[in-house]
N, C-alpha and C. Protein backbone atom coordinates (compact mmCIF):
# COMPACT_ATOMS: atom_id res chain seq x y z
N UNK A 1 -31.31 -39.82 -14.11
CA UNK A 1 -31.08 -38.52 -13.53
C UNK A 1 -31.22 -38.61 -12.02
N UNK A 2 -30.85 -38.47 -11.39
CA UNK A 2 -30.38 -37.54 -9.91
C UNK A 2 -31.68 -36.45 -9.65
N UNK A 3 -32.20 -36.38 -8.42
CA UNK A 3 -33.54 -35.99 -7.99
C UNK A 3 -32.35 -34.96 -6.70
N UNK A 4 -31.93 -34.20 -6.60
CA UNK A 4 -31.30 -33.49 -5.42
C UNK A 4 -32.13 -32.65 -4.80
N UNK A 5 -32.53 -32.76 -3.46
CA UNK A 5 -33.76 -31.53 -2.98
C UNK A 5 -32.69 -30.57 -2.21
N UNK A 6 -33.61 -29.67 -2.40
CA UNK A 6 -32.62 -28.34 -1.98
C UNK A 6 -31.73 -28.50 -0.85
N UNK A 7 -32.54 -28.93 0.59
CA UNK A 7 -31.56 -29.28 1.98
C UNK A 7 -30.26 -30.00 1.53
N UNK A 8 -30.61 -31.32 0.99
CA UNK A 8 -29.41 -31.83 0.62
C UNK A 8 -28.25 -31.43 -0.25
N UNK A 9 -28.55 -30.52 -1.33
CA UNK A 9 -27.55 -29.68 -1.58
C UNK A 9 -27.09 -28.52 -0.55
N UNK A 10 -27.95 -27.88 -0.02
CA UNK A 10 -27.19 -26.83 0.74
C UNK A 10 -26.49 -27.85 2.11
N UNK A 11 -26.91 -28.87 2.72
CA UNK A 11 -25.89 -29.56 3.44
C UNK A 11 -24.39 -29.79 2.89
N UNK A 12 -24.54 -30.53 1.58
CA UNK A 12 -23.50 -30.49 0.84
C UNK A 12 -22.59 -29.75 0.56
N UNK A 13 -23.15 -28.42 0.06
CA UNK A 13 -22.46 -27.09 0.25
C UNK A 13 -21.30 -26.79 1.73
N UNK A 14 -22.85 -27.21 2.32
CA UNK A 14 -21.99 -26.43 3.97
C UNK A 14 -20.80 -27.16 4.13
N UNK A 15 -21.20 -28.68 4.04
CA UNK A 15 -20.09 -29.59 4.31
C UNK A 15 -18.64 -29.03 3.67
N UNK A 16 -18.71 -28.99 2.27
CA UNK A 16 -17.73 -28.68 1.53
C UNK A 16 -16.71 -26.80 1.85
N UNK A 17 -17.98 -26.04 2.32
CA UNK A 17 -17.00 -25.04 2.87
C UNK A 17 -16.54 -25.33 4.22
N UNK A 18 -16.90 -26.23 5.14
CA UNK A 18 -16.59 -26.26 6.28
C UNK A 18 -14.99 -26.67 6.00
N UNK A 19 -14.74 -27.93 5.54
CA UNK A 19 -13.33 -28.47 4.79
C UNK A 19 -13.11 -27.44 4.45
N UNK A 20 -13.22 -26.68 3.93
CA UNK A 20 -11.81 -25.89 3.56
C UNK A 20 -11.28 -24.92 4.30
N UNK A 21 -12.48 -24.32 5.76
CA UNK A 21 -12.06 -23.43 6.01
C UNK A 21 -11.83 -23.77 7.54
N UNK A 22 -12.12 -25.22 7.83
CA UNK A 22 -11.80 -25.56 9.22
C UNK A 22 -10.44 -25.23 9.52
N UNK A 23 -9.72 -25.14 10.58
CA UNK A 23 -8.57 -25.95 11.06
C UNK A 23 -8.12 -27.78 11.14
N UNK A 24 -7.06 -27.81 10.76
CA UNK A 24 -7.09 -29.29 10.97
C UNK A 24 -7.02 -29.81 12.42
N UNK A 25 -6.81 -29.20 13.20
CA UNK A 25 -7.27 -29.86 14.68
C UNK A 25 -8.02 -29.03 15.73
N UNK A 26 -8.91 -28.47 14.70
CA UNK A 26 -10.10 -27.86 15.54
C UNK A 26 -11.20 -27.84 14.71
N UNK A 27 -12.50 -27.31 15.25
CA UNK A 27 -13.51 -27.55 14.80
C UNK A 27 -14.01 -25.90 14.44
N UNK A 28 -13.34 -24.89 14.57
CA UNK A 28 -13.62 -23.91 14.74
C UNK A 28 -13.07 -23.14 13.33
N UNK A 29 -14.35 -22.32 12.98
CA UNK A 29 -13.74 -20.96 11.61
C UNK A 29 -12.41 -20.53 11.86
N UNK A 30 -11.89 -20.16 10.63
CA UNK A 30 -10.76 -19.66 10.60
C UNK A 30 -10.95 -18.55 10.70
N UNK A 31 -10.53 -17.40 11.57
CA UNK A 31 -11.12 -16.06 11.32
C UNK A 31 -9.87 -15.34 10.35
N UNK A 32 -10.30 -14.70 9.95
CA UNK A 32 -9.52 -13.51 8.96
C UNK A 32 -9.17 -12.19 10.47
N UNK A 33 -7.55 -12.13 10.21
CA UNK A 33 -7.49 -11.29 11.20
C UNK A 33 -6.51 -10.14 10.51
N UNK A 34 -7.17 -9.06 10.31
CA UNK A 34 -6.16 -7.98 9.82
C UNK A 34 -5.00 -7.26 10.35
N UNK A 35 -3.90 -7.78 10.53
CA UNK A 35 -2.55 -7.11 10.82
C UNK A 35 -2.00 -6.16 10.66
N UNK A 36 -1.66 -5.24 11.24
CA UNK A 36 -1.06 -3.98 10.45
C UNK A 36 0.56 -4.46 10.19
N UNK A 37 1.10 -3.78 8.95
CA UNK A 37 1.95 -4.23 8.79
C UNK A 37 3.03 -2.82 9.37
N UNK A 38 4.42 -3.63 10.06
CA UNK A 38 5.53 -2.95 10.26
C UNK A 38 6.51 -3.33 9.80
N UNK A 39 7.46 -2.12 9.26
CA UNK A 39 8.41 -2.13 8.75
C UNK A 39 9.36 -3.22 9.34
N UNK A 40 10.03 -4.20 8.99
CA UNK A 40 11.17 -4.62 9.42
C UNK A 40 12.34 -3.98 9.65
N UNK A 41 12.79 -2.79 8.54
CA UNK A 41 14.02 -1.89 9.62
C UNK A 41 13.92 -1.12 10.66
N UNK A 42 12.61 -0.09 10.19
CA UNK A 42 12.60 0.48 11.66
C UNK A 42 11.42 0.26 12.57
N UNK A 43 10.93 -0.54 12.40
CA UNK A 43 9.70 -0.72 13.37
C UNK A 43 7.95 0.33 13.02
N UNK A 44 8.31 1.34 12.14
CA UNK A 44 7.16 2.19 12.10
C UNK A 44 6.16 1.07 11.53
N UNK A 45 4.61 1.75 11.96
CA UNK A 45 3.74 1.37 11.38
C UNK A 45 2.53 2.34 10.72
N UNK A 46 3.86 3.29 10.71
CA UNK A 46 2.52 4.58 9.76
C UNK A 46 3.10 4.77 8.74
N UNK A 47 3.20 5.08 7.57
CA UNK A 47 3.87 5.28 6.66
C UNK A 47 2.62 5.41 4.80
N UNK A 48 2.79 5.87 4.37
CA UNK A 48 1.89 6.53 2.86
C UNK A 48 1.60 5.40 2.30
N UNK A 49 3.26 4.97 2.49
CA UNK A 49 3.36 3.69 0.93
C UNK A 49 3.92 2.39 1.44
N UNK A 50 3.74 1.39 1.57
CA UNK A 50 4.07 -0.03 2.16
C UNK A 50 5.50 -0.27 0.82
N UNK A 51 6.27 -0.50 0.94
CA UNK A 51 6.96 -1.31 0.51
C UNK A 51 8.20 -2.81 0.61
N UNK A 52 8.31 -3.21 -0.29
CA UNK A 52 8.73 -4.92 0.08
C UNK A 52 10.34 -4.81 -0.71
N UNK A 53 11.35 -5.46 0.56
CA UNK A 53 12.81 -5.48 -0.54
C UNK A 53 12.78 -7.04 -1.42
N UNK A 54 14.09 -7.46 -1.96
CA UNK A 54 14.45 -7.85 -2.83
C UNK A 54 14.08 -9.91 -2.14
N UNK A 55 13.52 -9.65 -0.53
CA UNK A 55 13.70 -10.97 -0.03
C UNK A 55 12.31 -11.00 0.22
N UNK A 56 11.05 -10.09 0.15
CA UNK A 56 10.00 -9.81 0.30
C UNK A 56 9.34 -9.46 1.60
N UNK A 57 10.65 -8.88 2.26
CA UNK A 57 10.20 -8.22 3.85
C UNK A 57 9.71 -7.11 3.78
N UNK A 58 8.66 -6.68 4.58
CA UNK A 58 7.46 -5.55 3.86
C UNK A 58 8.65 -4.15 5.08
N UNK A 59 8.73 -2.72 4.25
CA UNK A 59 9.38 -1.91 4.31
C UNK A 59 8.63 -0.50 3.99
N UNK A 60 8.88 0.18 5.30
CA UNK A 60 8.04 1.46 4.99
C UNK A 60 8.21 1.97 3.95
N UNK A 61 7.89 3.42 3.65
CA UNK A 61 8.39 4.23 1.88
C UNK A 61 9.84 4.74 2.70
N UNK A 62 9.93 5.34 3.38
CA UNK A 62 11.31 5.72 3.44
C UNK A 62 13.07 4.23 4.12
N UNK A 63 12.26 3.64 3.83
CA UNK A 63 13.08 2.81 4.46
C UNK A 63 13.71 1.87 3.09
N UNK A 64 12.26 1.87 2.33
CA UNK A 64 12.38 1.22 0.82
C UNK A 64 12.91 1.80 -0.23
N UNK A 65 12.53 3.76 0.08
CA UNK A 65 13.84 4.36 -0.89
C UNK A 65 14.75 4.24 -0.74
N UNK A 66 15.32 4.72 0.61
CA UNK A 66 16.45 4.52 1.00
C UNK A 66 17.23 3.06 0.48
N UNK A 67 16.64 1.95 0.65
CA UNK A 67 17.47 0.63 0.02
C UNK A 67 17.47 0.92 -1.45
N UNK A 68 16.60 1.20 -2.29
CA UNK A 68 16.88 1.22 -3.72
C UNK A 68 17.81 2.31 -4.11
N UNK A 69 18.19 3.42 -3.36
CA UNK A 69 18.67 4.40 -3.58
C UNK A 69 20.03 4.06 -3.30
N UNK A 70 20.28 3.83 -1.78
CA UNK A 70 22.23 3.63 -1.55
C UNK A 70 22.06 2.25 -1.71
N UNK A 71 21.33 1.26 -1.49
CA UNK A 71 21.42 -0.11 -1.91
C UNK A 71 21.78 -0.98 -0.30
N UNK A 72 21.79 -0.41 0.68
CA UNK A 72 22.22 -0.46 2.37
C UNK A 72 20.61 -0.27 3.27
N UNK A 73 20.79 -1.00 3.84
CA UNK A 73 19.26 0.06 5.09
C UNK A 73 19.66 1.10 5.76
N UNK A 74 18.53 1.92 5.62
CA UNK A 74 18.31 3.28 6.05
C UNK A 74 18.54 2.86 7.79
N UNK A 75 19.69 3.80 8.23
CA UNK A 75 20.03 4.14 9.31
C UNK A 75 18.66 4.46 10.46
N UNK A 76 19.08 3.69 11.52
CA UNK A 76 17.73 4.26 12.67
C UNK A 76 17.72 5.45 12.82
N UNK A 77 18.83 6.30 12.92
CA UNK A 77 18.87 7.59 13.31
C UNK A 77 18.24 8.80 12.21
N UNK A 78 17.95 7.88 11.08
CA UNK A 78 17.04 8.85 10.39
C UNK A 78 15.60 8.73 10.63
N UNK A 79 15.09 7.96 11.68
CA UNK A 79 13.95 8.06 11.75
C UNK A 79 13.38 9.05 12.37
N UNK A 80 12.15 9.08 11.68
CA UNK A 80 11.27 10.87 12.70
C UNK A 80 9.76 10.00 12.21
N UNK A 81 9.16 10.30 13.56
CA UNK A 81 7.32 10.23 14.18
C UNK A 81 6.66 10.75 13.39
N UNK A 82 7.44 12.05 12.78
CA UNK A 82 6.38 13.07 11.63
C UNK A 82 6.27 12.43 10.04
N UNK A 83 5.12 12.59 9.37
CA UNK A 83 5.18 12.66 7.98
C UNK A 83 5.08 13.94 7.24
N UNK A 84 6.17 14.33 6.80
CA UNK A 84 6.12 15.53 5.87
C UNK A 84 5.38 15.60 4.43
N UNK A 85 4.51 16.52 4.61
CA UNK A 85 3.79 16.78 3.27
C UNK A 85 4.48 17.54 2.54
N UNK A 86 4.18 18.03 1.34
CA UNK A 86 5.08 18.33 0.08
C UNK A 86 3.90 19.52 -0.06
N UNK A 87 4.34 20.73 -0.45
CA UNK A 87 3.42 21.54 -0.99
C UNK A 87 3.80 21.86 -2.49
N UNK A 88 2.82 20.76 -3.36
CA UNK A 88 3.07 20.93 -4.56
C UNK A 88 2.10 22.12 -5.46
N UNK A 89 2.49 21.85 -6.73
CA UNK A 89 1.62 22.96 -7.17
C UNK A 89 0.84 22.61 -7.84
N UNK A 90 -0.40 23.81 -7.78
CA UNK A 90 -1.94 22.97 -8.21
C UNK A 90 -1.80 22.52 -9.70
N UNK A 91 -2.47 21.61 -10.03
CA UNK A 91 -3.00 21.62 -11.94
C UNK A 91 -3.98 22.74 -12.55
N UNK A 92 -3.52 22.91 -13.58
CA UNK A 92 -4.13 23.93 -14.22
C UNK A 92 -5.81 23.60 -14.60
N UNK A 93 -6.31 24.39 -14.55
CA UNK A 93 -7.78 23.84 -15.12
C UNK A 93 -7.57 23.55 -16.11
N UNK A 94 -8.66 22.00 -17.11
CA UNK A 94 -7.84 22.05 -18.29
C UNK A 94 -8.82 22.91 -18.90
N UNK A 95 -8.22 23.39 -20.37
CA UNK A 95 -9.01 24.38 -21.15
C UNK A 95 -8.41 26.04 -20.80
N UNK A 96 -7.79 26.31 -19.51
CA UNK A 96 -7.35 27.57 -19.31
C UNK A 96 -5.41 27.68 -20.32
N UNK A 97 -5.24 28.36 -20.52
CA UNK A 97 -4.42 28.64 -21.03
C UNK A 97 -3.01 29.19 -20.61
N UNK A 98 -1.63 29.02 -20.67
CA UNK A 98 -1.10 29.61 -19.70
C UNK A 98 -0.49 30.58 -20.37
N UNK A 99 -0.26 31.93 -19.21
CA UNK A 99 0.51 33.06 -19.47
C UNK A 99 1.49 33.42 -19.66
N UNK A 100 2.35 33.76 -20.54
CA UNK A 100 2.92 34.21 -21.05
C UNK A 100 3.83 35.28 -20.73
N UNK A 101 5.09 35.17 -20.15
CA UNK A 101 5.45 36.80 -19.18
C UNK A 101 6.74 37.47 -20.97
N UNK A 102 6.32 38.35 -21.13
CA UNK A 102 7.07 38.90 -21.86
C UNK A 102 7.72 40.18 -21.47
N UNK A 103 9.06 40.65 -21.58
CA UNK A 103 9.68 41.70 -21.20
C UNK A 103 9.11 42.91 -21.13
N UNK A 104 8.84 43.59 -19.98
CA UNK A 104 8.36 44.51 -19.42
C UNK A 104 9.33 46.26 -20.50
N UNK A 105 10.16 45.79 -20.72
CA UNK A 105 10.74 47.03 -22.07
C UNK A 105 11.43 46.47 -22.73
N UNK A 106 11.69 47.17 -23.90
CA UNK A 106 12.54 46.70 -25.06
C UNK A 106 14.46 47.07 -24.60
N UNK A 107 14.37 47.84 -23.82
CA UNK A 107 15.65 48.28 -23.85
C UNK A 107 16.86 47.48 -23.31
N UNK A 108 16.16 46.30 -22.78
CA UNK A 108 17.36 44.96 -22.89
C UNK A 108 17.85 44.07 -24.11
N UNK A 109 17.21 44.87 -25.14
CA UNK A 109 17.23 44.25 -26.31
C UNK A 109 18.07 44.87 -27.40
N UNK A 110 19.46 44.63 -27.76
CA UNK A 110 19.81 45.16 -28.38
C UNK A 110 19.78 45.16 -30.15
């Protein structure tokens, strides 16, 4: 059996993450650097929903409907700075029941 004291494993350790996360012609961490991603058609970088076409170039949401939809890229001139919200309608509580509109008189009823 093998007698390993702790230093020498955690050297070992270190050694072994250093390899993987060096550069090969430097001595220095690789840092993790977070990018924001922009659309390749139109340049935005704000957008709800990230999406990627058929070659895996990352594509805003309106730039990515637009290709699945006419199957062409979305024209520059449709671009706008604003994001439009949707005023949808609320969900019902569950357990409430919904109402019922029934004819206010009979006399449409022949």
């Amino acid at each position: 059996m093998f007698l390993i004291t702790y230093r020498a494993l955690i050297d070992c350790l270190i050694d072994d993450i250093d390899s993987i996360f060096l550069l090969p012609s430097s001595t220095k961490l690789i840092q993790t650097v977070s990018i924001q991603p922009v659309c390749q058609n139109c340049t935005t970088s704000t957008t709800p929903l990230w999406r990627r076409d058929e070659v895996g170039s990352v594509l805003c949401n309106a730039c990515g409907l637009f290709l699945k939809l006419h199957g062409r890229p979305r024209p520059i001139s449709l671009k706008t700075d604003v994001i439009k919200s949707r005023n949808r309608v609320k969900a019902s509580v569950p357990g409430q029941k919904k109402k019922v509109r029934l004819p206010l008189s009979d006399s449409h009823c022949w």
